[in-house]
PDB file of N, CA and C in Angstrom:
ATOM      1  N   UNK A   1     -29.856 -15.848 156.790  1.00  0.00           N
ATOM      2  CA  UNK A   1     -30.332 -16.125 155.464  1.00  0.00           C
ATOM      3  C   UNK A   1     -29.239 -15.810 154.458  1.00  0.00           C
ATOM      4  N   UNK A   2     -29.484 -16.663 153.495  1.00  0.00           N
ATOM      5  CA  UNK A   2     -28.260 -16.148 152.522  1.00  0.00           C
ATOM      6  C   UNK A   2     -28.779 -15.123 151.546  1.00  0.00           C
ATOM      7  N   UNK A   3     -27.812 -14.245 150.637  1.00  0.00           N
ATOM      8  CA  UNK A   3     -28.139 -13.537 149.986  1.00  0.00           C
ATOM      9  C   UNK A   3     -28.772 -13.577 148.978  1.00  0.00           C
ATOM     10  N   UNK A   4     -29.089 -15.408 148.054  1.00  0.00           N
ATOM     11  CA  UNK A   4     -29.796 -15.619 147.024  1.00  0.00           C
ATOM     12  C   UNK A   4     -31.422 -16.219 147.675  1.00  0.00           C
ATOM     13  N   UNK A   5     -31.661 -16.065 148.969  1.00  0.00           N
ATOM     14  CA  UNK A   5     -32.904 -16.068 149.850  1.00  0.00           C
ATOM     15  C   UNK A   5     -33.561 -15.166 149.496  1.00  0.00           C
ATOM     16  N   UNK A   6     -32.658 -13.950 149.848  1.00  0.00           N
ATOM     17  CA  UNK A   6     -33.456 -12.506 150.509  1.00  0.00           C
ATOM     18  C   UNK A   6     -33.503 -11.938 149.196  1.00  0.00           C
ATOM     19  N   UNK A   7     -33.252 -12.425 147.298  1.00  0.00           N
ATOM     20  CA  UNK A   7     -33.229 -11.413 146.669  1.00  0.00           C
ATOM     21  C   UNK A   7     -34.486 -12.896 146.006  1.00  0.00           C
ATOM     22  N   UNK A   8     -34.668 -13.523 146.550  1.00  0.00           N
ATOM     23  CA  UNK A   8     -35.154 -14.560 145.272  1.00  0.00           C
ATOM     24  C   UNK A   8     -36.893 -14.513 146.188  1.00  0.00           C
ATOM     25  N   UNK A   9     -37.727 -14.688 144.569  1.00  0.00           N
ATOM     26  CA  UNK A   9     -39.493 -14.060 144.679  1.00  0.00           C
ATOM     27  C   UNK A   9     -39.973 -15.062 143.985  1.00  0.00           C
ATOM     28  N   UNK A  10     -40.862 -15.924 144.576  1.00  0.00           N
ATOM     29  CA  UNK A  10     -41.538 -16.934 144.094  1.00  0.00           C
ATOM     30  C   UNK A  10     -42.896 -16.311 143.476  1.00  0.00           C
ATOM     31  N   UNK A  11     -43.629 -17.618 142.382  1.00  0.00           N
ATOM     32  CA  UNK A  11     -44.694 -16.906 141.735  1.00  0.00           C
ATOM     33  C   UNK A  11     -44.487 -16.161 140.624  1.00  0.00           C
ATOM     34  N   UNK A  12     -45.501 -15.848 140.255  1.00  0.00           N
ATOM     35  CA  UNK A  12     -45.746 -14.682 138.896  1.00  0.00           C
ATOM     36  C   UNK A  12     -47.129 -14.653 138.849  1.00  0.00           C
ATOM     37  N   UNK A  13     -47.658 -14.489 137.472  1.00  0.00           N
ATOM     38  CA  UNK A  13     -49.156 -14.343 137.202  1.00  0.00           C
ATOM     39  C   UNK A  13     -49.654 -15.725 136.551  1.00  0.00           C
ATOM     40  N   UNK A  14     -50.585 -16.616 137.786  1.00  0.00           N
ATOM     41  CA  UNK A  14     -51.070 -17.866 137.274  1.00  0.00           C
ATOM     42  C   UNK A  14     -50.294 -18.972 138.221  1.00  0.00           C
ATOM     43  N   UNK A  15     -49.186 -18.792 138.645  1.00  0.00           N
ATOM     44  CA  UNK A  15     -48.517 -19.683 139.695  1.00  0.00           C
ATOM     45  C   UNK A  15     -49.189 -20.246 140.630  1.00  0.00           C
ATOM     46  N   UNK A  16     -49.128 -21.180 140.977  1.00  0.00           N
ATOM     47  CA  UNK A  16     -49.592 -21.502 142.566  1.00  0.00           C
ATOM     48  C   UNK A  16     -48.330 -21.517 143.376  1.00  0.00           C
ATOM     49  N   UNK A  17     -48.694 -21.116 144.294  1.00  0.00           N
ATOM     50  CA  UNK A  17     -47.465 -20.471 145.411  1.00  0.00           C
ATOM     51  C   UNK A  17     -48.054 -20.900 147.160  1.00  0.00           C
ATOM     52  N   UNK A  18     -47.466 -21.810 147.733  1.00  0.00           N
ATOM     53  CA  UNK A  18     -48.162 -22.193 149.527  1.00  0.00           C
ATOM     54  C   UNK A  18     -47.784 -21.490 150.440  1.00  0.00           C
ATOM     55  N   UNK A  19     -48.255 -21.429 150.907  1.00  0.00           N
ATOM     56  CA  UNK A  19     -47.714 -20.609 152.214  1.00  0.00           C
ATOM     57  C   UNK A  19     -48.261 -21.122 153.568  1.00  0.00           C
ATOM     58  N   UNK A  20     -47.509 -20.840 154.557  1.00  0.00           N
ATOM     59  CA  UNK A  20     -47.929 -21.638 156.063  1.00  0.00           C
ATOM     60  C   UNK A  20     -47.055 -21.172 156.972  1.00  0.00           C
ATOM     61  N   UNK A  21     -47.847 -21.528 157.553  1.00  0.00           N
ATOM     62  CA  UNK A  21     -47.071 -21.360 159.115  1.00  0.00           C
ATOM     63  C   UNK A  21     -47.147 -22.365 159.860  1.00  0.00           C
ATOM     64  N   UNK A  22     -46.241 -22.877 160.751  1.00  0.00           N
ATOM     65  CA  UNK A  22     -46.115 -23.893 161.165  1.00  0.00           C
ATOM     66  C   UNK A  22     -45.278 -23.304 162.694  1.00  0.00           C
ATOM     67  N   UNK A  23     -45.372 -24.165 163.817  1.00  0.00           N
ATOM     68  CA  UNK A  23     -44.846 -23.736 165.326  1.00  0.00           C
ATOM     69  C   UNK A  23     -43.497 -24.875 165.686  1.00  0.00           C
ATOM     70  N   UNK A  24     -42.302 -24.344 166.274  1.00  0.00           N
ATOM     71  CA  UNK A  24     -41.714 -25.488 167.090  1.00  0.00           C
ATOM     72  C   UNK A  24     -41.286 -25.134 168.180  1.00  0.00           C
ATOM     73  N   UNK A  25     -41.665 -25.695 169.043  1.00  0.00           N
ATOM     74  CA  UNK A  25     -41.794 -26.168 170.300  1.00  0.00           C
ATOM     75  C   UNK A  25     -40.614 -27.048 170.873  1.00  0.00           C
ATOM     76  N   UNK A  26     -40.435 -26.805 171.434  1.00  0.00           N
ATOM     77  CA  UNK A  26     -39.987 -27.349 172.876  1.00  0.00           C
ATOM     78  C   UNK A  26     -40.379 -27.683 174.562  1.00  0.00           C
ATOM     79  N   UNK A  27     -40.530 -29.058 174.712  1.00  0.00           N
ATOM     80  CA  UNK A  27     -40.859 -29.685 176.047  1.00  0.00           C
ATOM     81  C   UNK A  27     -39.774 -30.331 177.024  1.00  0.00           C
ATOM     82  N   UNK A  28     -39.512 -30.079 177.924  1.00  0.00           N
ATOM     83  CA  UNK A  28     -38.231 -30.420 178.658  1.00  0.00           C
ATOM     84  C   UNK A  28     -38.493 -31.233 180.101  1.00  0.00           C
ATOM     85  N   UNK A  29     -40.089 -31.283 180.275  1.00  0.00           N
ATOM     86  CA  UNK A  29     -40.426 -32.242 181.107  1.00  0.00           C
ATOM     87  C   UNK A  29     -40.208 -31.666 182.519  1.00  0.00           C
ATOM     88  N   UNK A  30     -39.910 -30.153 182.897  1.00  0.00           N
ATOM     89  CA  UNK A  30     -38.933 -29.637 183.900  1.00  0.00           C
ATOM     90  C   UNK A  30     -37.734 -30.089 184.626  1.00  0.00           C
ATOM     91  N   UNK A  31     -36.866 -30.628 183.378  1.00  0.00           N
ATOM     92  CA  UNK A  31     -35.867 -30.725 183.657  1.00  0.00           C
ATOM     93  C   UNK A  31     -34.528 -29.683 182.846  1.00  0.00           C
ATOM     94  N   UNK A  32     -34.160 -29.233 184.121  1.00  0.00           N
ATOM     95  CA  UNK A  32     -32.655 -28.870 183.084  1.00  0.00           C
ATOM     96  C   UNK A  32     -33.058 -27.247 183.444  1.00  0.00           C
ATOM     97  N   UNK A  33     -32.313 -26.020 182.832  1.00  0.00           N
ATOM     98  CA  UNK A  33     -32.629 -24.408 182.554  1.00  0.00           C
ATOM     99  C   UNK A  33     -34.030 -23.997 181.860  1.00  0.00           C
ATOM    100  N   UNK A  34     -34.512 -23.608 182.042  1.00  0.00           N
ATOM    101  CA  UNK A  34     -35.770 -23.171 181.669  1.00  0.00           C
ATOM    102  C   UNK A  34     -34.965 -22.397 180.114  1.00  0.00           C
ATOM    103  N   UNK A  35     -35.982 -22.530 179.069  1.00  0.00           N
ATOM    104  CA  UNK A  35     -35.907 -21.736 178.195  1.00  0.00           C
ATOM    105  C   UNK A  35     -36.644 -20.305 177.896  1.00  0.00           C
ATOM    106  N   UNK A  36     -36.065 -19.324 177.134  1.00  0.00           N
ATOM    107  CA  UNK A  36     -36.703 -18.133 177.172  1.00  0.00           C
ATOM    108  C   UNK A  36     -37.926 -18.135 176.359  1.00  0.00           C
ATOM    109  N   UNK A  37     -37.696 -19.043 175.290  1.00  0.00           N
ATOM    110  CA  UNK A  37     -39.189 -18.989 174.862  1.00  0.00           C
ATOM    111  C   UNK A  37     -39.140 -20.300 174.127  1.00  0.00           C
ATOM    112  N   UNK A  38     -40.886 -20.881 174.727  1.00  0.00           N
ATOM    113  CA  UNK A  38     -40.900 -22.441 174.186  1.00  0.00           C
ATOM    114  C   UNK A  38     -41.357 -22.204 172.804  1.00  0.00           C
ATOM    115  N   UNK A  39     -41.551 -21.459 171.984  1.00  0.00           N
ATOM    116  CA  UNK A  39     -42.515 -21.698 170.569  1.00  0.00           C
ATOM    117  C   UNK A  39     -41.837 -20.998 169.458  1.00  0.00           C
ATOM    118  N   UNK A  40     -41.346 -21.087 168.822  1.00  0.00           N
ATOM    119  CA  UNK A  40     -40.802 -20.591 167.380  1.00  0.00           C
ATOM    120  C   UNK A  40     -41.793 -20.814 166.367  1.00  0.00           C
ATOM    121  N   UNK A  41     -42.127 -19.584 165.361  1.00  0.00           N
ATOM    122  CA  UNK A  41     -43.053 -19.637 164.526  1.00  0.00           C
ATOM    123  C   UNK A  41     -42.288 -19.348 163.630  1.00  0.00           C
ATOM    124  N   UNK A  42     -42.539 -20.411 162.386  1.00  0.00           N
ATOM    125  CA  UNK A  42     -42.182 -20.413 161.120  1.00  0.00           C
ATOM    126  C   UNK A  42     -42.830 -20.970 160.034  1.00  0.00           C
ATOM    127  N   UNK A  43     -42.352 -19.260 158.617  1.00  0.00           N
ATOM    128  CA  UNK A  43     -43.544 -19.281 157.979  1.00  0.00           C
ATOM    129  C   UNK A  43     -42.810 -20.248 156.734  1.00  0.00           C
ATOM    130  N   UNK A  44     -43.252 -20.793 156.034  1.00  0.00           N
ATOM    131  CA  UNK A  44     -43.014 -21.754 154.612  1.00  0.00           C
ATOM    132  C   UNK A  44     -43.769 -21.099 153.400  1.00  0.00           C
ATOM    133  N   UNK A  45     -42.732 -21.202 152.393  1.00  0.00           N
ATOM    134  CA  UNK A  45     -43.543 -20.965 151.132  1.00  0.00           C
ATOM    135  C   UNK A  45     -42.959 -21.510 150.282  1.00  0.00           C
ATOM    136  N   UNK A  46     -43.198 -22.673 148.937  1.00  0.00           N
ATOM    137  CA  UNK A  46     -43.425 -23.249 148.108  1.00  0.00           C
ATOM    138  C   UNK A  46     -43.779 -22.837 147.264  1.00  0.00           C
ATOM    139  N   UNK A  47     -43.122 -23.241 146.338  1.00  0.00           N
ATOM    140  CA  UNK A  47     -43.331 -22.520 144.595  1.00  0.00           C
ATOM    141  C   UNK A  47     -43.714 -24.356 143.522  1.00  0.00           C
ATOM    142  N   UNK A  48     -44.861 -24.692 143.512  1.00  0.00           N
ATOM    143  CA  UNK A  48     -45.560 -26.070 143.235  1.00  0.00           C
ATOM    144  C   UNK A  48     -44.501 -26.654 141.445  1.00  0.00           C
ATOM    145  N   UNK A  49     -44.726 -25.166 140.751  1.00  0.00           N
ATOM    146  CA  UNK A  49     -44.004 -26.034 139.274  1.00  0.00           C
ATOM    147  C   UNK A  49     -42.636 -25.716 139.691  1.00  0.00           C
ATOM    148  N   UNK A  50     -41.280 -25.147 140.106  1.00  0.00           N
ATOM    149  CA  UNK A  50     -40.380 -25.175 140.734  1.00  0.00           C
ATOM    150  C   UNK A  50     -39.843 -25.855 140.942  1.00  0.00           C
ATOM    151  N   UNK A  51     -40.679 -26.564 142.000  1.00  0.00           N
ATOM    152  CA  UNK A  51     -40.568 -27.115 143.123  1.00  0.00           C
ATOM    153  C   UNK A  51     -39.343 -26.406 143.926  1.00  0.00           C
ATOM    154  N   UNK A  52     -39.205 -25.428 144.458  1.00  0.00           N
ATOM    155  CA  UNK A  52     -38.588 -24.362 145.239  1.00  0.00           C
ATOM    156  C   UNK A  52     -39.119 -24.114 146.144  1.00  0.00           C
ATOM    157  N   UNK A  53     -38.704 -23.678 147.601  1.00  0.00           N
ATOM    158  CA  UNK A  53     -39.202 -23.301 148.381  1.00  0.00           C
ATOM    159  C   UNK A  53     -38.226 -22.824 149.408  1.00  0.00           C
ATOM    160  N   UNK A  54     -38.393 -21.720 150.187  1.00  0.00           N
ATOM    161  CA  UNK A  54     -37.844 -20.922 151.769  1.00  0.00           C
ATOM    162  C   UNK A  54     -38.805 -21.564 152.856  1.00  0.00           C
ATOM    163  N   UNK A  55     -37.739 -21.768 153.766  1.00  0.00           N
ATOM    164  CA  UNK A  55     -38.670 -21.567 155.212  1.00  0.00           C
ATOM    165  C   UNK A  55     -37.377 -20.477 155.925  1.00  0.00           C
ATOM    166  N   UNK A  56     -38.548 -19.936 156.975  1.00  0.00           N
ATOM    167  CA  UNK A  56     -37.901 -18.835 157.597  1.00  0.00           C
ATOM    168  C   UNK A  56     -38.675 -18.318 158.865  1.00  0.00           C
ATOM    169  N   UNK A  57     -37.636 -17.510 159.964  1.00  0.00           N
ATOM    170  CA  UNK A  57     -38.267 -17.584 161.244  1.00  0.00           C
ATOM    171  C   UNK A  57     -38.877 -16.401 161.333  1.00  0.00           C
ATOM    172  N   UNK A  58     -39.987 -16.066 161.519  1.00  0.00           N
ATOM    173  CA  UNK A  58     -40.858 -14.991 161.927  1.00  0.00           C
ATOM    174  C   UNK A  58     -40.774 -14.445 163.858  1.00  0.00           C
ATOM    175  N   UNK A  59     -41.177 -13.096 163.692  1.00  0.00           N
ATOM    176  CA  UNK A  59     -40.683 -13.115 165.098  1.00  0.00           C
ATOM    177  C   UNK A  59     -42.277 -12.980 165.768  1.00  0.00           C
ATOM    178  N   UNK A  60     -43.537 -13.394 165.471  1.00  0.00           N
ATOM    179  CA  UNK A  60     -44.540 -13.611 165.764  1.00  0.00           C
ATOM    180  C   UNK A  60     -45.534 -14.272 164.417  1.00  0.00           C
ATOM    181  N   UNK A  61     -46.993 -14.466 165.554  1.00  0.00           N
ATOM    182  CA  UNK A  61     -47.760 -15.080 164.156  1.00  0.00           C
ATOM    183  C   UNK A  61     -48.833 -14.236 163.930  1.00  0.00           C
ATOM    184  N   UNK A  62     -48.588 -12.643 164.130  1.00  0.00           N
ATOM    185  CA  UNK A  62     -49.610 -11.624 163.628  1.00  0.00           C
ATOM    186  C   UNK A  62     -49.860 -11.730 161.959  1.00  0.00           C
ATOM    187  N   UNK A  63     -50.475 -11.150 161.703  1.00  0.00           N
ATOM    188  CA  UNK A  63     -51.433 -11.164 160.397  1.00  0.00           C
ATOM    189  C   UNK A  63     -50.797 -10.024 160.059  1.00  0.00           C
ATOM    190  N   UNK A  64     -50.448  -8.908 160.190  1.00  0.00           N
ATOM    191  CA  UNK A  64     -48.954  -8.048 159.951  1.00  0.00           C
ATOM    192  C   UNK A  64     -47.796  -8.529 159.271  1.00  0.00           C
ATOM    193  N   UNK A  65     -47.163  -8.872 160.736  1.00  0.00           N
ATOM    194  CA  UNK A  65     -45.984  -9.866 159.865  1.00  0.00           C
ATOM    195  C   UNK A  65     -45.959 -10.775 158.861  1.00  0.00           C
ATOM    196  N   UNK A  66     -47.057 -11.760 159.426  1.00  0.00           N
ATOM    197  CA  UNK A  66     -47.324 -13.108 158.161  1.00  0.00           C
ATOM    198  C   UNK A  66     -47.415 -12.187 156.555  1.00  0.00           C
ATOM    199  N   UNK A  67     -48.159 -11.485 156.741  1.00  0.00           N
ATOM    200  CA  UNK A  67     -48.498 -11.088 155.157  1.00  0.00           C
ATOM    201  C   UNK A  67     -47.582  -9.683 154.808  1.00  0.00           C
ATOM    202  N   UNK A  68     -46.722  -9.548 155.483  1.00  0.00           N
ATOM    203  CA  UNK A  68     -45.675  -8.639 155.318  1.00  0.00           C
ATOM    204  C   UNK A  68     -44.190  -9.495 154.536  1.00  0.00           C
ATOM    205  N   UNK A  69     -44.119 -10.422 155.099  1.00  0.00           N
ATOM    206  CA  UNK A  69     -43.294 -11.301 154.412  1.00  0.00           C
ATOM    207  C   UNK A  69     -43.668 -12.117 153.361  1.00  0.00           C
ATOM    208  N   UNK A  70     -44.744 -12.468 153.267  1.00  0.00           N
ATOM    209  CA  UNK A  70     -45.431 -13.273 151.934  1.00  0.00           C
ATOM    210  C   UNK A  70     -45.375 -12.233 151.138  1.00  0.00           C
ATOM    211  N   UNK A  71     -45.542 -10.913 151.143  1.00  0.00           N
ATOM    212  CA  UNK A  71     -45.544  -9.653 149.967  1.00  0.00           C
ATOM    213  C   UNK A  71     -44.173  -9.697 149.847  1.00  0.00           C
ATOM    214  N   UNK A  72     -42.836  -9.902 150.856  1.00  0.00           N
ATOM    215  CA  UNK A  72     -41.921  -9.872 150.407  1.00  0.00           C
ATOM    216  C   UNK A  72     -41.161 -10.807 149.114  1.00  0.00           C
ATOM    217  N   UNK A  73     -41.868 -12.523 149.533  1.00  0.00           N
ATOM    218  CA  UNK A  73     -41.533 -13.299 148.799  1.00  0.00           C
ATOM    219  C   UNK A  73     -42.217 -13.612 147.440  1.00  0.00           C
ATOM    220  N   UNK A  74     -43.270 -12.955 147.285  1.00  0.00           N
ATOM    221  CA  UNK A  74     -44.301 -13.618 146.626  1.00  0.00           C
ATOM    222  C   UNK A  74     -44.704 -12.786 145.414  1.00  0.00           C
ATOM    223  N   UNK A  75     -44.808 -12.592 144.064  1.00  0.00           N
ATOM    224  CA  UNK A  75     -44.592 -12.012 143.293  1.00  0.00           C
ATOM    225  C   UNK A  75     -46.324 -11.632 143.229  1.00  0.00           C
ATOM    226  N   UNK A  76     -46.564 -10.600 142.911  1.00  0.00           N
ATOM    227  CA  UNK A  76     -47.863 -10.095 142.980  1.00  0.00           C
ATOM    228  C   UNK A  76     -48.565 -11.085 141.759  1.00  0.00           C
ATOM    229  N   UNK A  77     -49.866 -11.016 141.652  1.00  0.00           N
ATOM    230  CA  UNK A  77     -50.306 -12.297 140.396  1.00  0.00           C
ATOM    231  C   UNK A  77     -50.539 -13.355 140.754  1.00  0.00           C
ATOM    232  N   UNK A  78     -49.851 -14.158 141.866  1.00  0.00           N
ATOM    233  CA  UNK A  78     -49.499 -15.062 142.266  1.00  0.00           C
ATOM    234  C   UNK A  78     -50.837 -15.701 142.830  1.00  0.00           C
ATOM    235  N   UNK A  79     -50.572 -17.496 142.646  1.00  0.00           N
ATOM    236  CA  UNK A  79     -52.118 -18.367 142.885  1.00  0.00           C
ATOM    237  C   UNK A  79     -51.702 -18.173 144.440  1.00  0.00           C
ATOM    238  N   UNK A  80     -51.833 -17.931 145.737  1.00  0.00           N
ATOM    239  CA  UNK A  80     -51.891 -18.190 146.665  1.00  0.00           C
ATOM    240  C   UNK A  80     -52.348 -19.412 147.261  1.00  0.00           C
ATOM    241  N   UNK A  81     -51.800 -20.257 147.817  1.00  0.00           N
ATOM    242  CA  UNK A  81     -52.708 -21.575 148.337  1.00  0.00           C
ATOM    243  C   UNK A  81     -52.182 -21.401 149.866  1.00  0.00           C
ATOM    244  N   UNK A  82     -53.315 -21.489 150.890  1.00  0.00           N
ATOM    245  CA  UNK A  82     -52.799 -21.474 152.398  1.00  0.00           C
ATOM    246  C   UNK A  82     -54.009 -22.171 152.876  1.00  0.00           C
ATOM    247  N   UNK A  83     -53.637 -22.379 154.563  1.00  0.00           N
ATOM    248  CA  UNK A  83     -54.484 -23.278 155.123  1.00  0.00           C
ATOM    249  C   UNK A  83     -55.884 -22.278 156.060  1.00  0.00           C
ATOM    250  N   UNK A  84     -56.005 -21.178 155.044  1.00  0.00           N
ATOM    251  CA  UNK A  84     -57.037 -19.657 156.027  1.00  0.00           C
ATOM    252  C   UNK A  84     -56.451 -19.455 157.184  1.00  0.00           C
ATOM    253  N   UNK A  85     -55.609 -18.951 157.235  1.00  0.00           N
ATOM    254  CA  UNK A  85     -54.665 -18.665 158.400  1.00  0.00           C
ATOM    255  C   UNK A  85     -55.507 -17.873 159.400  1.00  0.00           C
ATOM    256  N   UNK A  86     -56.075 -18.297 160.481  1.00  0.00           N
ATOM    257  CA  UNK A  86     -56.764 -17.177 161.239  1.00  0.00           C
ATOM    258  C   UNK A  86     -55.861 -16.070 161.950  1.00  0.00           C
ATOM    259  N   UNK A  87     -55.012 -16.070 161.776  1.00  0.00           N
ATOM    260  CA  UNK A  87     -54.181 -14.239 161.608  1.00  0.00           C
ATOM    261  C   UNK A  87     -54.111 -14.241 160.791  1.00  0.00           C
TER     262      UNK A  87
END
């Protein structure tokens, strides 16, 4: 990540701000080296009047992490819009 990533906070008070998670995958048909892990989870967040946004790799899709990093990015106040993330 670059350094204007990790210092920059979407939102304020009244914003709408998205957030998601989204999976990528990999299928190889069993061909070729097996990979160590087929699923990468990554979370997205969107800033709507902006139009700004991070995506970034999470190292699971606990309800911990997810909302450990949305507090990181996300300025308290903030409209939250997500898809009810069941974590």
């Amino acid at each position: 990540m670059s350094h204007e990533t990790l210092n920059c906070r979407f939102g304020g008070p009244g914003v709408e701000v998205e957030a998601d998670e989204t999976y990528l995958t990999c299928h190889k048909y069993h061909k070729g080296r097996r990979m160590r892990s087929q699923t990468i989870t990554v979370l997205g967040i969107y800033e709507r009047d902006t139009k700004l946004g991070v995506h970034l790799q999470v190292k699971d899709k606990s309800s911990v992490v997810l909302l450990s990093e949305i507090s990181q990015f996300i300025e308290p106040g903030s409209q939250i819009i997500s898809d009810a993330m069941a974590s």
